[in-house]
C-alpha atoms as a PDB file:
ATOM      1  CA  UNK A   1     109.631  64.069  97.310  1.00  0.00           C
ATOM      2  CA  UNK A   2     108.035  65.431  93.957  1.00  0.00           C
ATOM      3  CA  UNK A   3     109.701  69.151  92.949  1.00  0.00           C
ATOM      4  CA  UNK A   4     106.149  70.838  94.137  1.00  0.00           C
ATOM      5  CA  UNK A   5     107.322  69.667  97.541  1.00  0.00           C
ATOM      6  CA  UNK A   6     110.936  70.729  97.617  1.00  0.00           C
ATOM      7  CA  UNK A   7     109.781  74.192  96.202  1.00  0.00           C
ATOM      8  CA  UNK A   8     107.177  74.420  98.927  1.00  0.00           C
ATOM      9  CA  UNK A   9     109.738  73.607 101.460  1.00  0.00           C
ATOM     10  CA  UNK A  10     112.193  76.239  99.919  1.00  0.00           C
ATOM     11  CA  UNK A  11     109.256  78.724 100.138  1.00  0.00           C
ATOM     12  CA  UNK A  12     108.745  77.851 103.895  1.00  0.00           C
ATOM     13  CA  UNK A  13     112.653  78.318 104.681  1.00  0.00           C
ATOM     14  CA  UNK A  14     112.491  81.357 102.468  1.00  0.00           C
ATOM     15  CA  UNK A  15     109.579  83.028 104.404  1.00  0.00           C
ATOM     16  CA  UNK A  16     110.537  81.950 107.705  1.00  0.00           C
ATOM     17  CA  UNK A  17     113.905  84.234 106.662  1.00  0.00           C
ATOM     18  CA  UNK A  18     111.927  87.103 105.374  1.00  0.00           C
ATOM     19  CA  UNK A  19     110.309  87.059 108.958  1.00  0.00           C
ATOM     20  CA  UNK A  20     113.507  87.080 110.741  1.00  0.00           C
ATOM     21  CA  UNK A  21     114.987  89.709 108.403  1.00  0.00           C
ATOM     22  CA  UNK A  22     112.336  91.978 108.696  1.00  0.00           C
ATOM     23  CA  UNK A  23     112.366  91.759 112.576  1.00  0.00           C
ATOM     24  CA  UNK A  24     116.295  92.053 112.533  1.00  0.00           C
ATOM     25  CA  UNK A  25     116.414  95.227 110.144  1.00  0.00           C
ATOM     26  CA  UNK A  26     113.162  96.846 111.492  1.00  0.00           C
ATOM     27  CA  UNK A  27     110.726  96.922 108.750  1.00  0.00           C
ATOM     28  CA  UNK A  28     110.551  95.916 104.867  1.00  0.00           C
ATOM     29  CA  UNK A  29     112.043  98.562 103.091  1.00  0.00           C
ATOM     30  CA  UNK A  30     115.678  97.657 104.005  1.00  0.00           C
ATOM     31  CA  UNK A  31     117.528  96.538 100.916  1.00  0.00           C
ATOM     32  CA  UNK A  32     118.604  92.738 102.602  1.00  0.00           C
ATOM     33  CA  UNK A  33     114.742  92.139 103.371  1.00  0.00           C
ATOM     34  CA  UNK A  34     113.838  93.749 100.103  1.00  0.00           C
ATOM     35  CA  UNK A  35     115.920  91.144  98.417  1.00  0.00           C
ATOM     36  CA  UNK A  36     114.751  88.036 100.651  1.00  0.00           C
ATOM     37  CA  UNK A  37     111.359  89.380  99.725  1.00  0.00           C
ATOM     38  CA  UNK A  38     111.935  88.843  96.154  1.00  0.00           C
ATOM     39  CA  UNK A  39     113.859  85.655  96.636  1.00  0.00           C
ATOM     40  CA  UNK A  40     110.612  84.603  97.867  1.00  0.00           C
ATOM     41  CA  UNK A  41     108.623  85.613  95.004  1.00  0.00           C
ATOM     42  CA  UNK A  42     110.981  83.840  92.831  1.00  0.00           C
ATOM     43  CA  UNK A  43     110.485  80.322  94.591  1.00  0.00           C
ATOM     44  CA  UNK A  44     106.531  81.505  94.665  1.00  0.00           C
ATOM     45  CA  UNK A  45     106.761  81.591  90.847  1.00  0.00           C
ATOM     46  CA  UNK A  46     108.672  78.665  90.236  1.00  0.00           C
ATOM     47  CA  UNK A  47     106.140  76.675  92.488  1.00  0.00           C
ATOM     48  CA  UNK A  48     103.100  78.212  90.209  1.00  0.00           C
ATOM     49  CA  UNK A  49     105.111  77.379  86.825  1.00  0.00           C
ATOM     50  CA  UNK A  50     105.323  73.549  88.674  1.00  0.00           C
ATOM     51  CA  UNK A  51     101.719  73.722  88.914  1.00  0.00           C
ATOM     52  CA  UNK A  52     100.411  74.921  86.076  1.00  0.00           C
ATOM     53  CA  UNK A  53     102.690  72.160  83.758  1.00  0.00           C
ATOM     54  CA  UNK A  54     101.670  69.388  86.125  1.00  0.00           C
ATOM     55  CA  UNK A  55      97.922  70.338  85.270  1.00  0.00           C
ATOM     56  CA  UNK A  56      98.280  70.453  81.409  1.00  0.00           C
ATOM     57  CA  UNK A  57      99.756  66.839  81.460  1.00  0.00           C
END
């Protein structure tokens, strides 16, 4: 498994959490979903960094 795919399955866990926390706390402004949410976008950048180097070698 290449580090795209271990990202991408972080990302899935990640989201799939983000669902569940949203559901559990009753919308997205609560500060433990607002947090998940940018746990996510952390993973979603490191994924796009993975991809961009991969295309420039």
């Amino acid at each position: 498994m290449n580090d795209q795919e271990i990202i991408q399955k972080r990302i899935e866990g990640a989201r799939n959490k983000l669902y569940l926390m949203e559901r559990q706390h009753g919308g997205l402004s609560h500060p433990n979903v607002i947090r998940q949410s940018m746990r996510l976008d952390e993973l979603i950048n490191q994924y796009n960094k993975a991809v961009h180097s991969d295309n420039e070698n």
